[in-house]
PDB file of N, CA and C in Angstrom:
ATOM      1  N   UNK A   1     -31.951 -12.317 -18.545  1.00  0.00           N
ATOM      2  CA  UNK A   1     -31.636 -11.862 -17.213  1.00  0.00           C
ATOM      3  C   UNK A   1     -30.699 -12.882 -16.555  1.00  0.00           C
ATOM      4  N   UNK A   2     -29.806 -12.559 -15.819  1.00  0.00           N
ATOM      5  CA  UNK A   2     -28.750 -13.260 -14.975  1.00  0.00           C
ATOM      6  C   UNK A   2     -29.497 -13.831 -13.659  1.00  0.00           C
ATOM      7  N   UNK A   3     -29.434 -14.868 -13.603  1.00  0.00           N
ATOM      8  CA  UNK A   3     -29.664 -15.548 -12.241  1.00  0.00           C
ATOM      9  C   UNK A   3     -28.711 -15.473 -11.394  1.00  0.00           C
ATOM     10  N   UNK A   4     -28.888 -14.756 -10.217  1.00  0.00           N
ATOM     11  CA  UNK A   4     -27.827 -14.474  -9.467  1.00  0.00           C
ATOM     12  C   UNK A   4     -27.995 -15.848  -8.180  1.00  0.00           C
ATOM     13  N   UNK A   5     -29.368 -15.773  -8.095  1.00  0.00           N
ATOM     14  CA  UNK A   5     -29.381 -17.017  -6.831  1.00  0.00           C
ATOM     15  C   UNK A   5     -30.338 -18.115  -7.481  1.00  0.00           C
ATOM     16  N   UNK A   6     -29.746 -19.209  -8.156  1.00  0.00           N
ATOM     17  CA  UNK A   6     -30.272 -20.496  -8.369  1.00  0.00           C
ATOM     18  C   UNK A   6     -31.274 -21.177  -7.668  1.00  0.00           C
ATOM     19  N   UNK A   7     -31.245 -21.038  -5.627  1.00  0.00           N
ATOM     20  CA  UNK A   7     -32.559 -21.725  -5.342  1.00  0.00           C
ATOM     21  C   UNK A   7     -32.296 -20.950  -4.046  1.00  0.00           C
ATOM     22  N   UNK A   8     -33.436 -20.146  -3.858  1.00  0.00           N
ATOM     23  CA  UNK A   8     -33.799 -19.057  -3.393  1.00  0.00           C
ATOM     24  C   UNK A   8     -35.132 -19.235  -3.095  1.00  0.00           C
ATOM     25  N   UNK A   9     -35.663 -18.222  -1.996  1.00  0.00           N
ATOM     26  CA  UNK A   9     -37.072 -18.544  -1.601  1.00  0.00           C
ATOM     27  C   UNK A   9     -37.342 -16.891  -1.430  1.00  0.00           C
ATOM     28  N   UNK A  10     -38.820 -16.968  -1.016  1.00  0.00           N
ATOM     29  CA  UNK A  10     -39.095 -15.069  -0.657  1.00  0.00           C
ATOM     30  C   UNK A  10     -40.399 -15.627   0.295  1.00  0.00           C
ATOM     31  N   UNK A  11     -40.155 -14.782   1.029  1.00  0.00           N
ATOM     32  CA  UNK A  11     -41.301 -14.773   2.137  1.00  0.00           C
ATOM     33  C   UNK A  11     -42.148 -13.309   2.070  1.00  0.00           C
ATOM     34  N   UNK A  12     -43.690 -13.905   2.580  1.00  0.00           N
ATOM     35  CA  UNK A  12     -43.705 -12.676   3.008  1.00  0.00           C
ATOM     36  C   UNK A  12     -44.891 -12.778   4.678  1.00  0.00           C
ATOM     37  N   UNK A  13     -44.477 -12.421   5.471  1.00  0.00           N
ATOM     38  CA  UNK A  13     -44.820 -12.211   6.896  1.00  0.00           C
ATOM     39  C   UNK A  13     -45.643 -11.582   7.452  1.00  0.00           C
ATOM     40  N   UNK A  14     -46.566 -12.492   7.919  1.00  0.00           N
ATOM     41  CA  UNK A  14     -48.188 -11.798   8.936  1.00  0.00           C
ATOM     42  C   UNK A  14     -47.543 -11.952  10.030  1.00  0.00           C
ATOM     43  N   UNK A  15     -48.788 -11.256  10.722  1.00  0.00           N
ATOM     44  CA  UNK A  15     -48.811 -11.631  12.501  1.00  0.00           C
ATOM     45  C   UNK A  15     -48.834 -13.433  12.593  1.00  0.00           C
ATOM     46  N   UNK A  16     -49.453 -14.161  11.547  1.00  0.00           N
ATOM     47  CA  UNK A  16     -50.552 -14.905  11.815  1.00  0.00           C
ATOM     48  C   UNK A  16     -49.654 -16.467  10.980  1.00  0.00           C
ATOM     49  N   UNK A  17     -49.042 -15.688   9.936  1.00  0.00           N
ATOM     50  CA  UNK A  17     -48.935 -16.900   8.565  1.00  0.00           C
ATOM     51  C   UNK A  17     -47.248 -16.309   7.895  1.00  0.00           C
ATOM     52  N   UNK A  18     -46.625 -17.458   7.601  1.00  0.00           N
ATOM     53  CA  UNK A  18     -45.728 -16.873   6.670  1.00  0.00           C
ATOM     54  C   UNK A  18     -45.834 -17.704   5.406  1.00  0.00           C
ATOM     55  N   UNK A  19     -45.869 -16.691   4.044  1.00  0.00           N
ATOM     56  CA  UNK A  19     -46.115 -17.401   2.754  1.00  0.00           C
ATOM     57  C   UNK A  19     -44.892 -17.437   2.075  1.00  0.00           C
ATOM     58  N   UNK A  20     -44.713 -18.887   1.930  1.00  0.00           N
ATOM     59  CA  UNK A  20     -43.071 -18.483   1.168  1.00  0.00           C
ATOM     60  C   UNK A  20     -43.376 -19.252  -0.092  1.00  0.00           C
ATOM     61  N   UNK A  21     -42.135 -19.394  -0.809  1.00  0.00           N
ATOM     62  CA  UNK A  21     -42.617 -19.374  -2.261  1.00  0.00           C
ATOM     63  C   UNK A  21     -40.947 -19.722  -2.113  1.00  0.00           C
ATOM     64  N   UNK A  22     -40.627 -20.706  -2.793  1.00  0.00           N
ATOM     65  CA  UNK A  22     -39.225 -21.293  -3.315  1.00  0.00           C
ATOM     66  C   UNK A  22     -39.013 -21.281  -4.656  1.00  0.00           C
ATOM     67  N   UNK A  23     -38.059 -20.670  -5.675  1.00  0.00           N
ATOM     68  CA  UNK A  23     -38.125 -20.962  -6.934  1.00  0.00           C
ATOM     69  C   UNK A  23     -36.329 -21.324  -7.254  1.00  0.00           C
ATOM     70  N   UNK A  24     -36.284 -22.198  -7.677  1.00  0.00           N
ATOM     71  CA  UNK A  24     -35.187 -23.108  -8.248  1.00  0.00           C
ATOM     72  C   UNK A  24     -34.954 -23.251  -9.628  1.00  0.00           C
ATOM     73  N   UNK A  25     -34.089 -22.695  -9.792  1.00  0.00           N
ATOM     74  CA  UNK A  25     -34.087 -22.776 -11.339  1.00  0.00           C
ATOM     75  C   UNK A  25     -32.850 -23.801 -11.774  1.00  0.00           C
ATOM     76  N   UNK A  26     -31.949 -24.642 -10.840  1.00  0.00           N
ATOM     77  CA  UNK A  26     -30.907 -25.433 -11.040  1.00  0.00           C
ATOM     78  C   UNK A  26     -31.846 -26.751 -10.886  1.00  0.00           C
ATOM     79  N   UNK A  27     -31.020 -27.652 -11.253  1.00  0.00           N
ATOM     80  CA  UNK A  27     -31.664 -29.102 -11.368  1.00  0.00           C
ATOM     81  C   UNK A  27     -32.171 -29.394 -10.107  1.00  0.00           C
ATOM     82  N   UNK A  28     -33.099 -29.531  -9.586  1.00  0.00           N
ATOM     83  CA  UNK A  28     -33.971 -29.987 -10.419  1.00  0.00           C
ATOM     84  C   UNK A  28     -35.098 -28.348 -10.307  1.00  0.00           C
ATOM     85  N   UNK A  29     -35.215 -28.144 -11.644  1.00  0.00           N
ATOM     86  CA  UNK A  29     -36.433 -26.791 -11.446  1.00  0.00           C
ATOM     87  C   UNK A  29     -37.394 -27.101 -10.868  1.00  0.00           C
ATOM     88  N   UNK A  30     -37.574 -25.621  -9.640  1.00  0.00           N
ATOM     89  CA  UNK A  30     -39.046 -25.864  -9.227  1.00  0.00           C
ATOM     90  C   UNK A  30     -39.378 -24.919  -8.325  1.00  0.00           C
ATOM     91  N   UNK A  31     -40.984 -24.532  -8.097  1.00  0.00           N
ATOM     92  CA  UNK A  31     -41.316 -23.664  -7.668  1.00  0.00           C
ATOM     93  C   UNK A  31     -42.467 -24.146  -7.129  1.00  0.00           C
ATOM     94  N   UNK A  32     -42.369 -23.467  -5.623  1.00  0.00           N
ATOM     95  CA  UNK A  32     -43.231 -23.720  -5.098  1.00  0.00           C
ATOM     96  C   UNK A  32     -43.987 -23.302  -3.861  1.00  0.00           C
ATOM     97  N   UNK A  33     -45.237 -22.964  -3.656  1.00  0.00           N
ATOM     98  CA  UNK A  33     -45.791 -21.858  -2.333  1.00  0.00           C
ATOM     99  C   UNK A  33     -46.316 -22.456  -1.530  1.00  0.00           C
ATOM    100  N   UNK A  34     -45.945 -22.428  -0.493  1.00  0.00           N
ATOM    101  CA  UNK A  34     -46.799 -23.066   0.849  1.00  0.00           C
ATOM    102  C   UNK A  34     -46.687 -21.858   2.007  1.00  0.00           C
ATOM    103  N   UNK A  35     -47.525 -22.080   2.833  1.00  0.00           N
ATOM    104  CA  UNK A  35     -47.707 -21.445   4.109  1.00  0.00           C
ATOM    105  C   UNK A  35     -48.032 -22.166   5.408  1.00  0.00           C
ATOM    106  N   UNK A  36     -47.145 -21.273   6.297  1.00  0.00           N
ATOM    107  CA  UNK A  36     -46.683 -22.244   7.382  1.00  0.00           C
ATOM    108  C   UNK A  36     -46.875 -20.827   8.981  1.00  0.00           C
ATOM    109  N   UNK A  37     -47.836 -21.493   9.773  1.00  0.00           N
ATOM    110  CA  UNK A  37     -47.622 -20.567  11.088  1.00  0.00           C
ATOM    111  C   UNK A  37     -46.633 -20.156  11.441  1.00  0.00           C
ATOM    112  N   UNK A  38     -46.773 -18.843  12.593  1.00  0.00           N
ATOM    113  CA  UNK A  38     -45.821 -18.268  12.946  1.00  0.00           C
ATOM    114  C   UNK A  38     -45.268 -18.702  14.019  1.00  0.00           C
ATOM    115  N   UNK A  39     -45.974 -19.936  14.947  1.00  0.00           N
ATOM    116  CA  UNK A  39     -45.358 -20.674  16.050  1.00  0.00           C
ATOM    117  C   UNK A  39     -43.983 -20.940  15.868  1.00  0.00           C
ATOM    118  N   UNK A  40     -43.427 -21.152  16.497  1.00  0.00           N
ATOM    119  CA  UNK A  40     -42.335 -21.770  16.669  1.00  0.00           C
ATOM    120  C   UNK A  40     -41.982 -23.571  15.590  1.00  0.00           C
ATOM    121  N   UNK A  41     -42.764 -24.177  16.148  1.00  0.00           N
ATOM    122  CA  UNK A  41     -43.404 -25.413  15.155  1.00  0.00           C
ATOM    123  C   UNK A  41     -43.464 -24.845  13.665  1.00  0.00           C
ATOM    124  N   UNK A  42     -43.971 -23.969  13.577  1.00  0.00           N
ATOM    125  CA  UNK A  42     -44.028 -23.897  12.516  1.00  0.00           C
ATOM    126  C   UNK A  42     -43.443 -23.124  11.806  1.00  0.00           C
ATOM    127  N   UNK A  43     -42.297 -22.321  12.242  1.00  0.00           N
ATOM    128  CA  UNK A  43     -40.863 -21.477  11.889  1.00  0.00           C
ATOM    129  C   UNK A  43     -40.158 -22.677  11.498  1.00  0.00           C
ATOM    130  N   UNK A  44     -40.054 -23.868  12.306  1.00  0.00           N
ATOM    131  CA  UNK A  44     -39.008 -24.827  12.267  1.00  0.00           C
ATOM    132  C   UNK A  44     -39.386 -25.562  10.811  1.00  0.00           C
ATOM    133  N   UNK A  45     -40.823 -25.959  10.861  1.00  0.00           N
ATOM    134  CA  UNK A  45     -41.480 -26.668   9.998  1.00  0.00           C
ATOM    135  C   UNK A  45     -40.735 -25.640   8.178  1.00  0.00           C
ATOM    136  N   UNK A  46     -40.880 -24.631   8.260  1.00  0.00           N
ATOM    137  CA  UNK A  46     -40.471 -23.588   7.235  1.00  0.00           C
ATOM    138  C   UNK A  46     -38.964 -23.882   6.845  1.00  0.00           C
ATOM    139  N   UNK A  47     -38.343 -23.576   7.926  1.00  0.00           N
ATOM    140  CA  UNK A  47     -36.470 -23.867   7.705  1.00  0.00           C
ATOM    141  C   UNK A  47     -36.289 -25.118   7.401  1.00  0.00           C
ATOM    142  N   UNK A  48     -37.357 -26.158   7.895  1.00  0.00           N
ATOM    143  CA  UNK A  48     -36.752 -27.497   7.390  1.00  0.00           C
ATOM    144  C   UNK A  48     -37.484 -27.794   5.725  1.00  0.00           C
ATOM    145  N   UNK A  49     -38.066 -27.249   5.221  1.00  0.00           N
ATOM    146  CA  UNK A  49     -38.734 -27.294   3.627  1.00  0.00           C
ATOM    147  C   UNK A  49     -37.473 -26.463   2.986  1.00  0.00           C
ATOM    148  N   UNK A  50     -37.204 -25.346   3.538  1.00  0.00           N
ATOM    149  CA  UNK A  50     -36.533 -24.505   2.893  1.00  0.00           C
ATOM    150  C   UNK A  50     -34.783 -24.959   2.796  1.00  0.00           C
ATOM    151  N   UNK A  51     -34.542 -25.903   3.527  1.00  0.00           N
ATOM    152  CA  UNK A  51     -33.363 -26.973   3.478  1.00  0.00           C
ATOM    153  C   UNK A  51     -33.510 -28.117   2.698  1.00  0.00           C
ATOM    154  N   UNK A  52     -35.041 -28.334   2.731  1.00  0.00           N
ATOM    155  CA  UNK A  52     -35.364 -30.036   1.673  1.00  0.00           C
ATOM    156  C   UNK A  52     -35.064 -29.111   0.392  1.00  0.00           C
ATOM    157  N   UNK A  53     -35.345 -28.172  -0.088  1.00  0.00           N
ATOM    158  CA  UNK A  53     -35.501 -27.503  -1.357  1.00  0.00           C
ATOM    159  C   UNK A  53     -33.787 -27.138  -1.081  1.00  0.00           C
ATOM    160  N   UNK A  54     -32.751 -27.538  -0.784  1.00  0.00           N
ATOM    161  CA  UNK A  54     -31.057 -26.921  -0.710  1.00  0.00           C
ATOM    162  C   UNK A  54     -31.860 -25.513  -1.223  1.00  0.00           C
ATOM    163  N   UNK A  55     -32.400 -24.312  -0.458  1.00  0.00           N
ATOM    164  CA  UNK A  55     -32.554 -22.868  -0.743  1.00  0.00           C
ATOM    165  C   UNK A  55     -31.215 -22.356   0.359  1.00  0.00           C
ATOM    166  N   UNK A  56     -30.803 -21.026  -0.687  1.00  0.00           N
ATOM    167  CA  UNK A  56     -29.468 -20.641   0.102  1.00  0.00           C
ATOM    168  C   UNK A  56     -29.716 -19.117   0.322  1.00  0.00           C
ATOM    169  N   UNK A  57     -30.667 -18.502  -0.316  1.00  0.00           N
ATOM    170  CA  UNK A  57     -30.620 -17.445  -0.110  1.00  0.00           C
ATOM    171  C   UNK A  57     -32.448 -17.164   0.475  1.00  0.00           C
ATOM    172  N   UNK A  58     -32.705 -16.376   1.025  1.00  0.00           N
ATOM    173  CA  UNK A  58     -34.126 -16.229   1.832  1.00  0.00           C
ATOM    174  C   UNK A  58     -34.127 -14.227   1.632  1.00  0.00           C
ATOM    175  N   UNK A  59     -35.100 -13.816   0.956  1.00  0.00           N
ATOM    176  CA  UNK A  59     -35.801 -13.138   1.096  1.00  0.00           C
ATOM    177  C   UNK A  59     -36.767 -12.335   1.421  1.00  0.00           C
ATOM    178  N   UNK A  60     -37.162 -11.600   2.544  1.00  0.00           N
ATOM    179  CA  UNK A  60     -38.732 -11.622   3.335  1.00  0.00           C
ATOM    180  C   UNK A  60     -38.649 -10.136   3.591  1.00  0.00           C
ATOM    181  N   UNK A  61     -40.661  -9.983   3.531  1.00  0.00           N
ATOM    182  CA  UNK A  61     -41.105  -9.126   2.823  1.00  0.00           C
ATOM    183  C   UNK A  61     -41.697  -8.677   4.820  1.00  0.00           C
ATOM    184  N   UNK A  62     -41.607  -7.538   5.786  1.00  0.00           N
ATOM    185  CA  UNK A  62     -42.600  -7.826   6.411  1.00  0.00           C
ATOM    186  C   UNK A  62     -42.690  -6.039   7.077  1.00  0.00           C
ATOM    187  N   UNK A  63     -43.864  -6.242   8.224  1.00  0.00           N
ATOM    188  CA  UNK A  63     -43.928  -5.074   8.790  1.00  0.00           C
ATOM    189  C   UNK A  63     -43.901  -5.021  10.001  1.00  0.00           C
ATOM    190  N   UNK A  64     -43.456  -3.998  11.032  1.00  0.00           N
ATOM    191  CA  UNK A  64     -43.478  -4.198  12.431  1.00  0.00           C
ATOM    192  C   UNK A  64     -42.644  -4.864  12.791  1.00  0.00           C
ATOM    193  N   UNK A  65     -42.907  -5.556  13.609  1.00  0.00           N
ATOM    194  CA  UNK A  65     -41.698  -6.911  14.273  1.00  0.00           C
ATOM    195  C   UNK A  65     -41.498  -8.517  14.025  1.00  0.00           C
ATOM    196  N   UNK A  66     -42.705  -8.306  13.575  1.00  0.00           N
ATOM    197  CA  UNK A  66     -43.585 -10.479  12.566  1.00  0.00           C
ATOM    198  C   UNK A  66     -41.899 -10.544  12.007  1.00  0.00           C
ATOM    199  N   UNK A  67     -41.616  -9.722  11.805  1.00  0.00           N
ATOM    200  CA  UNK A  67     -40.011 -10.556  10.906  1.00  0.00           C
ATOM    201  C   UNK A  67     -39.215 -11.186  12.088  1.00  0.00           C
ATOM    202  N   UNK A  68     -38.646 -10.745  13.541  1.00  0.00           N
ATOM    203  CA  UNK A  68     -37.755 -11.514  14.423  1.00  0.00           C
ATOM    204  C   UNK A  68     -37.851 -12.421  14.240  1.00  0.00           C
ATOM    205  N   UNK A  69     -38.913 -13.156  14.706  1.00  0.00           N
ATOM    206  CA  UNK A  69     -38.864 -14.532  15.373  1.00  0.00           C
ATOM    207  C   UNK A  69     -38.654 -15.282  14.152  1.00  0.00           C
ATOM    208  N   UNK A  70     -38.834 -15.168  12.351  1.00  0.00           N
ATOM    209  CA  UNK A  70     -38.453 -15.594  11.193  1.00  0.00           C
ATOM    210  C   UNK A  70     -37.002 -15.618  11.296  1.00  0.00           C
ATOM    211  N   UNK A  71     -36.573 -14.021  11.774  1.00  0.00           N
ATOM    212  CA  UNK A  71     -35.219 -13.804  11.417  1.00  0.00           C
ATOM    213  C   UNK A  71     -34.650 -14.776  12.150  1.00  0.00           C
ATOM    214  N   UNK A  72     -34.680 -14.799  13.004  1.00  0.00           N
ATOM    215  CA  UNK A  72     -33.445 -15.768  14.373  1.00  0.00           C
ATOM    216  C   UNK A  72     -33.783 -17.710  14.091  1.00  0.00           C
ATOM    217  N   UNK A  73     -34.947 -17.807  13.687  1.00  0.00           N
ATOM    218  CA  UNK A  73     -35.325 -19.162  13.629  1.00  0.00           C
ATOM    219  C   UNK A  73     -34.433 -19.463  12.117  1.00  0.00           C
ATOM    220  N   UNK A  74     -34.034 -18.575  11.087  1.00  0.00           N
ATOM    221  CA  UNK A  74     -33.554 -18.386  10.033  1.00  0.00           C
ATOM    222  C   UNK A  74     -32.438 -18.738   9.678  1.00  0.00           C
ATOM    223  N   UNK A  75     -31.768 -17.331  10.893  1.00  0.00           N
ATOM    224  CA  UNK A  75     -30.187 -16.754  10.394  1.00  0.00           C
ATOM    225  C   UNK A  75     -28.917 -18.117  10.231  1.00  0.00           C
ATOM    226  N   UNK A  76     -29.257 -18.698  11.039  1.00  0.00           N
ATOM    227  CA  UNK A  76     -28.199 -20.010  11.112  1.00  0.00           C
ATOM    228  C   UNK A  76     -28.163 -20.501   9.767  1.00  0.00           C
ATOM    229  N   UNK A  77     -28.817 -20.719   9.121  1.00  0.00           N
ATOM    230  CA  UNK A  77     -29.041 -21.878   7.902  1.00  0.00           C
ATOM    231  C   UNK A  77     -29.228 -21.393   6.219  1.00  0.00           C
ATOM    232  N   UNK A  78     -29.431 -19.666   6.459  1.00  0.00           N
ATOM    233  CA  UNK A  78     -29.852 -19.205   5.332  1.00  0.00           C
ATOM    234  C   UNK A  78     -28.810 -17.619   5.049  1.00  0.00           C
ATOM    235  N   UNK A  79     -28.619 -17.474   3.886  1.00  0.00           N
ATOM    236  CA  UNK A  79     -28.467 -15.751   3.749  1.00  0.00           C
ATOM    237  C   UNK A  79     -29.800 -14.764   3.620  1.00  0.00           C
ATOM    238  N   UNK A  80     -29.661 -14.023   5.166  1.00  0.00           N
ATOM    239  CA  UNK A  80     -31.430 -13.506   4.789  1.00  0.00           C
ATOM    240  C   UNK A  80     -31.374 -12.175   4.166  1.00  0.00           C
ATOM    241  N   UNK A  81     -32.276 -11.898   3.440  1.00  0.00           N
ATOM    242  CA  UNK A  81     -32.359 -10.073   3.222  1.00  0.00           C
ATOM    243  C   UNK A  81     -33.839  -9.726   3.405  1.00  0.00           C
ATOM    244  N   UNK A  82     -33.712  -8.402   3.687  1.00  0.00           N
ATOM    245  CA  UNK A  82     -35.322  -7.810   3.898  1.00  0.00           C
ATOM    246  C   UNK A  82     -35.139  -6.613   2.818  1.00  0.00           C
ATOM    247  N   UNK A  83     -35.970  -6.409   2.093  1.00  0.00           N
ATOM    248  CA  UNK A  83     -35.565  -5.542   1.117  1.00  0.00           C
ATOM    249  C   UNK A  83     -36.549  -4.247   1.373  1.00  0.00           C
ATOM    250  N   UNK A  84     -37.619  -4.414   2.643  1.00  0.00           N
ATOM    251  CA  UNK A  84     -38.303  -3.522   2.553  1.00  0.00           C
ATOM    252  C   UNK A  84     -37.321  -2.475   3.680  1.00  0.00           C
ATOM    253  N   UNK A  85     -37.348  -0.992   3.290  1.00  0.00           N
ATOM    254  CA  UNK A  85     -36.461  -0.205   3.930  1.00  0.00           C
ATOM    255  C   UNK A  85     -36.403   0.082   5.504  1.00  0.00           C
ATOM    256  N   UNK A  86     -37.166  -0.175   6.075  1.00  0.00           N
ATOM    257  CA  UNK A  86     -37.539   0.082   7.091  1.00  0.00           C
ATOM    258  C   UNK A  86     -37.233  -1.218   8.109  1.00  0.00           C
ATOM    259  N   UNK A  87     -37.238  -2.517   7.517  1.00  0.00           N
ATOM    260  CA  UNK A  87     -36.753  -3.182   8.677  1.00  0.00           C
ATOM    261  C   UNK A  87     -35.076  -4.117   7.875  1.00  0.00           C
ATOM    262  N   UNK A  88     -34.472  -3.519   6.664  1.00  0.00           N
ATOM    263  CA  UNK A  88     -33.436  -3.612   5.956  1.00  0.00           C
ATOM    264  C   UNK A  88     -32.477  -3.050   7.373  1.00  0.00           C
ATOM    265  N   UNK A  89     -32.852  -1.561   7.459  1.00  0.00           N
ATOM    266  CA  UNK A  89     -32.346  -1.192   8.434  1.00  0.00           C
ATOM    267  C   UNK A  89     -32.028  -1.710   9.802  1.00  0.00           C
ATOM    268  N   UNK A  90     -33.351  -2.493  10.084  1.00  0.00           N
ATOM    269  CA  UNK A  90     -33.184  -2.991  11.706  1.00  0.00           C
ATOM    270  C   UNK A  90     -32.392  -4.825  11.539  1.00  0.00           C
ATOM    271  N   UNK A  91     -32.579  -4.845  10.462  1.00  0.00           N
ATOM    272  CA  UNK A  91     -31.844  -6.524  10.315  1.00  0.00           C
ATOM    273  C   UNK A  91     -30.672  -6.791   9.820  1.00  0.00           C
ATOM    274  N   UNK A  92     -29.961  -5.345   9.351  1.00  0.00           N
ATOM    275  CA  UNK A  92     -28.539  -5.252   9.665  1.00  0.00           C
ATOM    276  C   UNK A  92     -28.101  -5.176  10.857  1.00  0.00           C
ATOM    277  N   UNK A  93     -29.068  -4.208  11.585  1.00  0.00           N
ATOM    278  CA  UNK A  93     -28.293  -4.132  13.211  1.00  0.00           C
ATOM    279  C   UNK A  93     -28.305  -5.308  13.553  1.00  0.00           C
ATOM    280  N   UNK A  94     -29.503  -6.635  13.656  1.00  0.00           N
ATOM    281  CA  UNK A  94     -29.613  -7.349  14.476  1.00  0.00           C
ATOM    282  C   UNK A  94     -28.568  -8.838  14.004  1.00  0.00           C
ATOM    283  N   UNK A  95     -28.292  -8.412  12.145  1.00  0.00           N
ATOM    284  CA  UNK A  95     -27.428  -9.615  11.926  1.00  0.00           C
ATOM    285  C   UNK A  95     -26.056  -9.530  12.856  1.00  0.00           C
ATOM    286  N   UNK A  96     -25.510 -10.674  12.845  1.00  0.00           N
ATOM    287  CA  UNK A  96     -24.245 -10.906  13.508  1.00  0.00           C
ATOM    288  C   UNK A  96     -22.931 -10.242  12.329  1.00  0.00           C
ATOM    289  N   UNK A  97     -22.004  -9.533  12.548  1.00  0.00           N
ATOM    290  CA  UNK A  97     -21.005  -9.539  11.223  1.00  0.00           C
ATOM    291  C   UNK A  97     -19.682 -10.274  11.193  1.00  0.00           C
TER     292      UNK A  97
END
């Protein structure tokens, strides 16, 4: 299989918790899951792991609205996608083009 994104992360989004999971397959390999609140503190706490790990691409899994406050604490620093259809839709509108 083709590796399209070398160090990449995937989330996936509660009301409560976001579980992300980083996997790197360029030097140095590595993978790895932690979970981090949805505060603010702890959005920041997320983007700054997900920068220690150089991740370039961000993935997240969510329902309802739990994705905004990910998305915007995010968009600056990462390429995001939501792959689930329903808010794919609403996070094109809300990206910048």
């Amino acid at each position: 299989m083709e590796v399209l994104y070398p160090r990449c992360a995937g989330l996936d989004v509660h009301k409560d918790v976001v579980v992300a999971c980083v996997r790197c397959v360029s030097t140095p390999v590595q993978q790895e899951v932690r979970s981090f609140r949805t505060t603010t503190s702890g959005l920041l706490s997320l983007a700054e792991w997900l920068n220690s790990c150089s991740c370039t691409h961000v993935a997240m899994e969510a329902t309802g609205v739990y994705w905004k406050p990910v998305w915007h604490i995010l968009e600056e620093d990462f390429e995001l996608y939501s792959p689930t259809p329903r808010t794919s839709r609403m996070c094109r509108a809300a990206r910048p083009t």
